[in-house]
PDB file of N, CA and C in Angstrom:
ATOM      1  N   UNK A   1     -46.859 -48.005 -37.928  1.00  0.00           N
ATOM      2  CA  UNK A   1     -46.557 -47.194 -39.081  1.00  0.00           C
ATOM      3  C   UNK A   1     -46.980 -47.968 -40.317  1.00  0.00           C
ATOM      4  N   UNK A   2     -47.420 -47.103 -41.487  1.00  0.00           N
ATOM      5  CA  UNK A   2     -47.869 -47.855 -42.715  1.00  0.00           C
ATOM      6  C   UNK A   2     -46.854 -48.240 -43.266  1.00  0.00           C
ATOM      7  N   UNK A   3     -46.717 -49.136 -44.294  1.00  0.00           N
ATOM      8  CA  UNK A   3     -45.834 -49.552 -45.177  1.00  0.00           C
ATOM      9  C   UNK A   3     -45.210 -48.441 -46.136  1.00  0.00           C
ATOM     10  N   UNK A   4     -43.665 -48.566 -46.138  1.00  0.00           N
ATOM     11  CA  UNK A   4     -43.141 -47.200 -47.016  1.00  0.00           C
ATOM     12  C   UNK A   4     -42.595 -45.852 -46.255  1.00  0.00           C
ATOM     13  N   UNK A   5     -42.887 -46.895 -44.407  1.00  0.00           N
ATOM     14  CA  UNK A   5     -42.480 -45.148 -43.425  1.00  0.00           C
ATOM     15  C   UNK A   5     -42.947 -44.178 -43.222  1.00  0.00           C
ATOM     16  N   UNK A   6     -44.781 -44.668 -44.362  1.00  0.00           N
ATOM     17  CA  UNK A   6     -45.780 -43.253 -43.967  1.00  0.00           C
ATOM     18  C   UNK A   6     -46.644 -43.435 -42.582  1.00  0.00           C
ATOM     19  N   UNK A   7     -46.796 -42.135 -41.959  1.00  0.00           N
ATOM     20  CA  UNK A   7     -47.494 -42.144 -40.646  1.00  0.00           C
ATOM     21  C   UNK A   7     -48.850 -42.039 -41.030  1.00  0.00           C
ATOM     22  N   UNK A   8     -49.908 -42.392 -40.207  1.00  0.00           N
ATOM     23  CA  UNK A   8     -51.282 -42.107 -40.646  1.00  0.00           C
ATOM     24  C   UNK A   8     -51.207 -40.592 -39.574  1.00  0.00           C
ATOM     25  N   UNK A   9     -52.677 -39.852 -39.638  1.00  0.00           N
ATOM     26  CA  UNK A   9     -53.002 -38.959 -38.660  1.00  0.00           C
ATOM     27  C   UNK A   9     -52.865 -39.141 -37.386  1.00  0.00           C
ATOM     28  N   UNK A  10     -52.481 -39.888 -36.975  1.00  0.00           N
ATOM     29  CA  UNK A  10     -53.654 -40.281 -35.513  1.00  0.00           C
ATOM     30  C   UNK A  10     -51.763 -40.614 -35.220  1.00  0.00           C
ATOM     31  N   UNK A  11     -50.835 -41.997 -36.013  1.00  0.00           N
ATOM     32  CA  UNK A  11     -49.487 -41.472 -35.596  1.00  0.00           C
ATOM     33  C   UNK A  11     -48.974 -40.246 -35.782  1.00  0.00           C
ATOM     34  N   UNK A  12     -48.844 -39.519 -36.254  1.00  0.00           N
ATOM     35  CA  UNK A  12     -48.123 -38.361 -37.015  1.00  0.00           C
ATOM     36  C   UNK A  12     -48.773 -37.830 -35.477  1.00  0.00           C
ATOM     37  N   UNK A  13     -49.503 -37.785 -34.982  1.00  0.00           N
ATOM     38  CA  UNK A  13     -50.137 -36.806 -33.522  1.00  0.00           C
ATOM     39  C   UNK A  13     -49.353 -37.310 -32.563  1.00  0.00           C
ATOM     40  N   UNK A  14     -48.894 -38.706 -32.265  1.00  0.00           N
ATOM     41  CA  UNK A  14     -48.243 -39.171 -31.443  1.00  0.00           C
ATOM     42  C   UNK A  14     -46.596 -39.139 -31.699  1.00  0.00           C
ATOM     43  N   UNK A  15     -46.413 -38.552 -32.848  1.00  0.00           N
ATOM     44  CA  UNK A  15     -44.615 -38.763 -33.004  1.00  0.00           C
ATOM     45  C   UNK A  15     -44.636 -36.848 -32.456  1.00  0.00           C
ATOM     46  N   UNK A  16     -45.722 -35.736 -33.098  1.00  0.00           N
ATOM     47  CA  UNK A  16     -45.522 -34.713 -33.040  1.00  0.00           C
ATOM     48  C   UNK A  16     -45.720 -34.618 -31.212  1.00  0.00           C
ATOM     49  N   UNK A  17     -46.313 -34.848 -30.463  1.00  0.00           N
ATOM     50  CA  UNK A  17     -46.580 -34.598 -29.025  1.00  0.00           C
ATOM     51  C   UNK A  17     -45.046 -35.492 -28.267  1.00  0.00           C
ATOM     52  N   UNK A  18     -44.199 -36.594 -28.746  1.00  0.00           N
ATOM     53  CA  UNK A  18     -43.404 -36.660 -27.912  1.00  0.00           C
ATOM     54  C   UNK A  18     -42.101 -35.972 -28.619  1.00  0.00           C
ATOM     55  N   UNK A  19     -42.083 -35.238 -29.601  1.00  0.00           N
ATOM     56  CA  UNK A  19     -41.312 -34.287 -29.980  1.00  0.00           C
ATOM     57  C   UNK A  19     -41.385 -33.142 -29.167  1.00  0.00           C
ATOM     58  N   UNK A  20     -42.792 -32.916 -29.576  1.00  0.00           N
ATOM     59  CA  UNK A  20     -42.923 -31.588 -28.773  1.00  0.00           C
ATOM     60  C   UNK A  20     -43.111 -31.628 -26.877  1.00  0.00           C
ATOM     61  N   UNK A  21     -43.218 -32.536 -26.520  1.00  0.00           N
ATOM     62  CA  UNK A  21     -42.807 -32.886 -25.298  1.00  0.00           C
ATOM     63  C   UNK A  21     -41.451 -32.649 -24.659  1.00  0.00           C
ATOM     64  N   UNK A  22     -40.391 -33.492 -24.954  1.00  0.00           N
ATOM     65  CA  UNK A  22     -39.017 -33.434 -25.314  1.00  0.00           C
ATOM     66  C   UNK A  22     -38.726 -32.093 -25.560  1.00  0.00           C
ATOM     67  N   UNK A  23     -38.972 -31.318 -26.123  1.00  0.00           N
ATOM     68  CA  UNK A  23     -38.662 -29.772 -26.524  1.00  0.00           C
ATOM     69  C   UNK A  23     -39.149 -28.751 -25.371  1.00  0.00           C
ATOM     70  N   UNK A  24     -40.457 -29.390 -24.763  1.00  0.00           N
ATOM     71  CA  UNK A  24     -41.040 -28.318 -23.923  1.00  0.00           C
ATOM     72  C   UNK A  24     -39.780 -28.703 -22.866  1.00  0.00           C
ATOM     73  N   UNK A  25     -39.264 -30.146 -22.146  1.00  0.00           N
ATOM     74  CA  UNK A  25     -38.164 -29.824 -21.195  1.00  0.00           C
ATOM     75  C   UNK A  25     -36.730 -29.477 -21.491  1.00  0.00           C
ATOM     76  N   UNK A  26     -36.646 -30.068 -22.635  1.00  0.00           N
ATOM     77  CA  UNK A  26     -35.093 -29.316 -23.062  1.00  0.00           C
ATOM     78  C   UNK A  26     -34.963 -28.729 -24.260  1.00  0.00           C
ATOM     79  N   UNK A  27     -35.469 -27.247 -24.029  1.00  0.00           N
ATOM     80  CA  UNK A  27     -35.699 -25.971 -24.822  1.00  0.00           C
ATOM     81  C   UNK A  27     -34.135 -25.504 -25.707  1.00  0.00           C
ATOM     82  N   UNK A  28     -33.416 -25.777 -24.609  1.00  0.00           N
ATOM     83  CA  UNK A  28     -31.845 -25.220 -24.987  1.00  0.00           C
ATOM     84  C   UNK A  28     -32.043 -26.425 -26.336  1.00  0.00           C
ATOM     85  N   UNK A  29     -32.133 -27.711 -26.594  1.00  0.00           N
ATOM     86  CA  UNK A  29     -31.561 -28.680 -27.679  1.00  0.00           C
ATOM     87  C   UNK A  29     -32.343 -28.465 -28.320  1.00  0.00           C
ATOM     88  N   UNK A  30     -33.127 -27.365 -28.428  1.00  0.00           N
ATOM     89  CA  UNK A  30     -34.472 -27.492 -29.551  1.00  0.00           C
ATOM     90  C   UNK A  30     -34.255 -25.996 -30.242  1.00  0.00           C
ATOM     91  N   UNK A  31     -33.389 -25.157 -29.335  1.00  0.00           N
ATOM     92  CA  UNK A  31     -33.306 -23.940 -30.228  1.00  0.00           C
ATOM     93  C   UNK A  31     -33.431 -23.863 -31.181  1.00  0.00           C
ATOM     94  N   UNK A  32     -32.841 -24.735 -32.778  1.00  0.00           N
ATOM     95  CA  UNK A  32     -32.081 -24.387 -33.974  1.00  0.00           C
ATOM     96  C   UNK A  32     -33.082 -25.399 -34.805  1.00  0.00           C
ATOM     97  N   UNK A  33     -33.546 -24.747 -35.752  1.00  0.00           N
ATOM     98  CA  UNK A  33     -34.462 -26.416 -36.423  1.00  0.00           C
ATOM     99  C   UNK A  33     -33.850 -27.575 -36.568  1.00  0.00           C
ATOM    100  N   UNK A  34     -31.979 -27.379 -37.139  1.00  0.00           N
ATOM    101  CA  UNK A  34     -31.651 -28.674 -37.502  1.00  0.00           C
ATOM    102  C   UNK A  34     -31.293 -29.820 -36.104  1.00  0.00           C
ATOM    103  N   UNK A  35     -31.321 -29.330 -34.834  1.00  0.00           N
ATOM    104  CA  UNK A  35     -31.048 -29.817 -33.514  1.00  0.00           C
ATOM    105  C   UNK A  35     -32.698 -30.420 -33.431  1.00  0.00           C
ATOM    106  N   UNK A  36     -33.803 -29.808 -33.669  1.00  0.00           N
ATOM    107  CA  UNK A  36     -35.538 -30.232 -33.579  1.00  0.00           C
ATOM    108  C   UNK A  36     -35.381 -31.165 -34.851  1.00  0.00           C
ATOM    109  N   UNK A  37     -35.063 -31.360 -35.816  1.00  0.00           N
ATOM    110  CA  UNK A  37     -35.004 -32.564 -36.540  1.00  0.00           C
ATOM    111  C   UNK A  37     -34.178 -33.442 -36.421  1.00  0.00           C
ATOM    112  N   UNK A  38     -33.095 -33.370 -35.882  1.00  0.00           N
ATOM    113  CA  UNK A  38     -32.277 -34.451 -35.407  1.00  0.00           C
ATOM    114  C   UNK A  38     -32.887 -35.529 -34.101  1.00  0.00           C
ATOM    115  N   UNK A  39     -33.495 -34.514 -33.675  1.00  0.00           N
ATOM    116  CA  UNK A  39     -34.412 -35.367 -32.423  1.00  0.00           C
ATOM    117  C   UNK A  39     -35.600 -35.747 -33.056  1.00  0.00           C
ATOM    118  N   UNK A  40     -36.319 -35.080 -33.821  1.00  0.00           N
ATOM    119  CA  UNK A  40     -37.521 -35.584 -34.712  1.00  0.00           C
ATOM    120  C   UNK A  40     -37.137 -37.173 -35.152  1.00  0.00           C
ATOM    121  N   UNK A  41     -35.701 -37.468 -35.868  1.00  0.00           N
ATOM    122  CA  UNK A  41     -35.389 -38.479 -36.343  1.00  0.00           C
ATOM    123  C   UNK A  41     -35.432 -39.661 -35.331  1.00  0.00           C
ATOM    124  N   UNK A  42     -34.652 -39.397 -34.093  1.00  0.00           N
ATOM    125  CA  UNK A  42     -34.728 -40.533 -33.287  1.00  0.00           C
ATOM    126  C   UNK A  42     -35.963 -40.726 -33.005  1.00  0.00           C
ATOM    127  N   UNK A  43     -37.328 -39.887 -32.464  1.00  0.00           N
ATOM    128  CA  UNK A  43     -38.977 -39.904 -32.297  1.00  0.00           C
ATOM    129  C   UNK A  43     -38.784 -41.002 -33.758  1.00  0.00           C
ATOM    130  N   UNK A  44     -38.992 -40.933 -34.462  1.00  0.00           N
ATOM    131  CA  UNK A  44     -39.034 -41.854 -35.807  1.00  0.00           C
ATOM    132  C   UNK A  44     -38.089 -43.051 -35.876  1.00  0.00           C
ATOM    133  N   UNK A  45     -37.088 -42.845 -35.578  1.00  0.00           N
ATOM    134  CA  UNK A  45     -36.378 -44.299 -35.101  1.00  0.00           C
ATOM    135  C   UNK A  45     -37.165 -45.547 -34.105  1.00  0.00           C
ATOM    136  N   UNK A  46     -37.541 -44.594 -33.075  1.00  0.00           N
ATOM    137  CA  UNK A  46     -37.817 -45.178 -31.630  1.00  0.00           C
ATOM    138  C   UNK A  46     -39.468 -46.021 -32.420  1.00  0.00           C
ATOM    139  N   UNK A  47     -39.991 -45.072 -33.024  1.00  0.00           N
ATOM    140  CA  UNK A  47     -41.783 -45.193 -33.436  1.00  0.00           C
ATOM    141  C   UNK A  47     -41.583 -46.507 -34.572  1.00  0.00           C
ATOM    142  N   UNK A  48     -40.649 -46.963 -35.250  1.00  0.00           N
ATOM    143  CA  UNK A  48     -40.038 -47.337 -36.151  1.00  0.00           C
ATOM    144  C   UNK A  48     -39.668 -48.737 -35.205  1.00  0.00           C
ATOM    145  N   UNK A  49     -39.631 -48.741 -34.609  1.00  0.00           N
ATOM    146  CA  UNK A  49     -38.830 -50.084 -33.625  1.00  0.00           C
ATOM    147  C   UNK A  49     -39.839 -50.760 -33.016  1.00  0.00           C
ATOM    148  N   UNK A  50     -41.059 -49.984 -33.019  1.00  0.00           N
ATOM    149  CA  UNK A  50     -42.588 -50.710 -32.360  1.00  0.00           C
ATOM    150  C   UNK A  50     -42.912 -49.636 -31.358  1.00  0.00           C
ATOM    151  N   UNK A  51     -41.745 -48.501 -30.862  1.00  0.00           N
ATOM    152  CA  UNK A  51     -42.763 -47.979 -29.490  1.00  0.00           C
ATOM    153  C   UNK A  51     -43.634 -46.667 -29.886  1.00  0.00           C
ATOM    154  N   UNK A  52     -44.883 -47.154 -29.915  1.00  0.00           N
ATOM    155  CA  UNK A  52     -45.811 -45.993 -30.593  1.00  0.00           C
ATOM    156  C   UNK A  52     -46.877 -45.485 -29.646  1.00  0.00           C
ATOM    157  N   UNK A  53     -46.323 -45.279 -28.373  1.00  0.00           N
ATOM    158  CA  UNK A  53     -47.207 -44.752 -27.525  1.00  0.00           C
ATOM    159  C   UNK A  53     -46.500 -43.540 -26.995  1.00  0.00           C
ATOM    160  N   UNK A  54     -47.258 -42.192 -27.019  1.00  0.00           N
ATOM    161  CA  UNK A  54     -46.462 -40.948 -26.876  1.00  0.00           C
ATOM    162  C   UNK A  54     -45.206 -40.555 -25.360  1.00  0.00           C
ATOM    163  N   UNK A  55     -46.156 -41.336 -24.132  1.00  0.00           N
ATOM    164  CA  UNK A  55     -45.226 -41.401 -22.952  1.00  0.00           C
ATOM    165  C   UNK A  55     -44.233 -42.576 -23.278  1.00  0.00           C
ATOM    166  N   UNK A  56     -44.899 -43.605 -23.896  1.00  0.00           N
ATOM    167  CA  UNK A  56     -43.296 -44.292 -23.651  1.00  0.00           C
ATOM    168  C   UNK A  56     -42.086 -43.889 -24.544  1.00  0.00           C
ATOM    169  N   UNK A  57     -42.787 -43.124 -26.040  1.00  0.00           N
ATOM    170  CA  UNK A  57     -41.478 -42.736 -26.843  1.00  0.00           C
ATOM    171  C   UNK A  57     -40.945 -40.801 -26.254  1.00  0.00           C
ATOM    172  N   UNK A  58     -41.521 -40.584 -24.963  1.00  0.00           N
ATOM    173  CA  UNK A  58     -40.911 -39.802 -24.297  1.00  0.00           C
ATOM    174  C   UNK A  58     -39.873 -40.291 -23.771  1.00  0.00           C
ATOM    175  N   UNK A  59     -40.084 -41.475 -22.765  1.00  0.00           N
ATOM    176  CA  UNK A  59     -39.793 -42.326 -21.738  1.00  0.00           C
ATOM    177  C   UNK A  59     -37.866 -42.671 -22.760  1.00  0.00           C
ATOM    178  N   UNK A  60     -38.224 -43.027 -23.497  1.00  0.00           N
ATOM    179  CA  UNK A  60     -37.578 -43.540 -24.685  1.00  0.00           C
ATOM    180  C   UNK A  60     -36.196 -42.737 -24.779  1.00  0.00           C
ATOM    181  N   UNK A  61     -37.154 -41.692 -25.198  1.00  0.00           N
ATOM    182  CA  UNK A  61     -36.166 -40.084 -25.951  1.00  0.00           C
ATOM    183  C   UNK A  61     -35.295 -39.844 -24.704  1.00  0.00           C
ATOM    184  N   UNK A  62     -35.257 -39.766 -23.351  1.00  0.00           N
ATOM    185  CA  UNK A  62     -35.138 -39.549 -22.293  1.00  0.00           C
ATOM    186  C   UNK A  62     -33.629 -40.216 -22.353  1.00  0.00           C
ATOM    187  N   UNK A  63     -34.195 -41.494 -22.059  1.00  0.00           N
ATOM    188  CA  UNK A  63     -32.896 -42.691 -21.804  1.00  0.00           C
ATOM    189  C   UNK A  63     -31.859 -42.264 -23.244  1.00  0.00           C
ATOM    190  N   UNK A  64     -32.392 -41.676 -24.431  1.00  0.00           N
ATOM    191  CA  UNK A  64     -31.142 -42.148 -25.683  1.00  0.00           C
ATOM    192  C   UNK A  64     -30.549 -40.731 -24.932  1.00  0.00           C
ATOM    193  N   UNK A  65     -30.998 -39.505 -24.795  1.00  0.00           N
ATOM    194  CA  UNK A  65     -30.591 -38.552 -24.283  1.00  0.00           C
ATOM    195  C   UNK A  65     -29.642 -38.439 -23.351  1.00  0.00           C
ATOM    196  N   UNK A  66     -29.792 -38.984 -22.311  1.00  0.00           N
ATOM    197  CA  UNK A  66     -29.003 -39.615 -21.255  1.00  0.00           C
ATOM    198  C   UNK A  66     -27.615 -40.574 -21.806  1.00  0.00           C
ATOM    199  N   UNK A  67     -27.980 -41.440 -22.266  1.00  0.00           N
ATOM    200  CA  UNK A  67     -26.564 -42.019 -22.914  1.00  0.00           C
ATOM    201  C   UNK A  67     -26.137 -41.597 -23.681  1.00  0.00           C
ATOM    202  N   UNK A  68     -26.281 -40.404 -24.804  1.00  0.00           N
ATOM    203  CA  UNK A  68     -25.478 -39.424 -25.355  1.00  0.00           C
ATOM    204  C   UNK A  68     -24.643 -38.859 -24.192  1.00  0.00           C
ATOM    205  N   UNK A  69     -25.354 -37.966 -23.418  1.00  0.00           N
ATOM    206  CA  UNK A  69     -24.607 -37.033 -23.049  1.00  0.00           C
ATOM    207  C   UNK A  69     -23.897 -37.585 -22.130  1.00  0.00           C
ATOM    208  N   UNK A  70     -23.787 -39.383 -21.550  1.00  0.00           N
ATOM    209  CA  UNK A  70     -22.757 -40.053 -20.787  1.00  0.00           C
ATOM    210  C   UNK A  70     -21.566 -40.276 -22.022  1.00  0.00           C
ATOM    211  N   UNK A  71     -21.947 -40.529 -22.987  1.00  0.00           N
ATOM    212  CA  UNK A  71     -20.899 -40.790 -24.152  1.00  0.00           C
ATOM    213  C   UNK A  71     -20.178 -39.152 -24.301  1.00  0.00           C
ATOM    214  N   UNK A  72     -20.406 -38.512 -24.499  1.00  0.00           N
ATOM    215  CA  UNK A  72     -20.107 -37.179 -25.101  1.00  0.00           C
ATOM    216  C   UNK A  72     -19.349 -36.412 -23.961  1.00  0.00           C
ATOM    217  N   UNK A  73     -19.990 -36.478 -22.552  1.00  0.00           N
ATOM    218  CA  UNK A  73     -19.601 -35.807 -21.515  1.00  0.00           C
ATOM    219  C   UNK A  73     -20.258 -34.431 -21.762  1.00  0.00           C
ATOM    220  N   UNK A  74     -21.047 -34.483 -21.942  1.00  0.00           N
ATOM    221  CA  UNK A  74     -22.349 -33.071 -22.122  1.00  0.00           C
ATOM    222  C   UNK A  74     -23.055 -33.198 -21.086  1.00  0.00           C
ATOM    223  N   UNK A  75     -23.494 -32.165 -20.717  1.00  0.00           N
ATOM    224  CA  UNK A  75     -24.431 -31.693 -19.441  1.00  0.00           C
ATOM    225  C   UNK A  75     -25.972 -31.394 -20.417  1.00  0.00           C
ATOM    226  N   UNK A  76     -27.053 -31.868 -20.168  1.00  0.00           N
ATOM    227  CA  UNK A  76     -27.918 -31.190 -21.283  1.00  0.00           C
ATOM    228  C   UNK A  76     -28.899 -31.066 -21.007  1.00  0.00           C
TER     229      UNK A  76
END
């Protein structure tokens, strides 16, 4: 990521494909825009931490997903 938290093209393609990845399998958490930007944020957390490759910040999204819904007791 550039300095200041801006994405270039080429990231901005890789944060939008493991968003939209993430959404294509769990459609139900993506219904509502503000539920698709709440997950947008962690994609930007995760991309933000160094992992800027689209399967692994799937890989990523997966596991935080998973330990929510062990914390929460959600099925999701």
């Amino acid at each position: 990521m550039l300095p200041h938290g801006i994405a270039d093209s080429a990231q901005l393609d890789i944060l939008t494909k493991a968003l939209n990845d993430y959404c294509t399998r769990h459609p139900v958490e993506c219904r509502h825009e503000y539920d698709r930007e709440q997950i947008a944020i962690k994609v930007m957390s995760l991309f933000r931490r160094g992992i800027e490759d689209a399967d692994q910040l799937s890989e990523e999204l997966e596991r935080v997903a998973l330990a929510t819904e062990k914390l929460t007791g959600r099925d999701g």
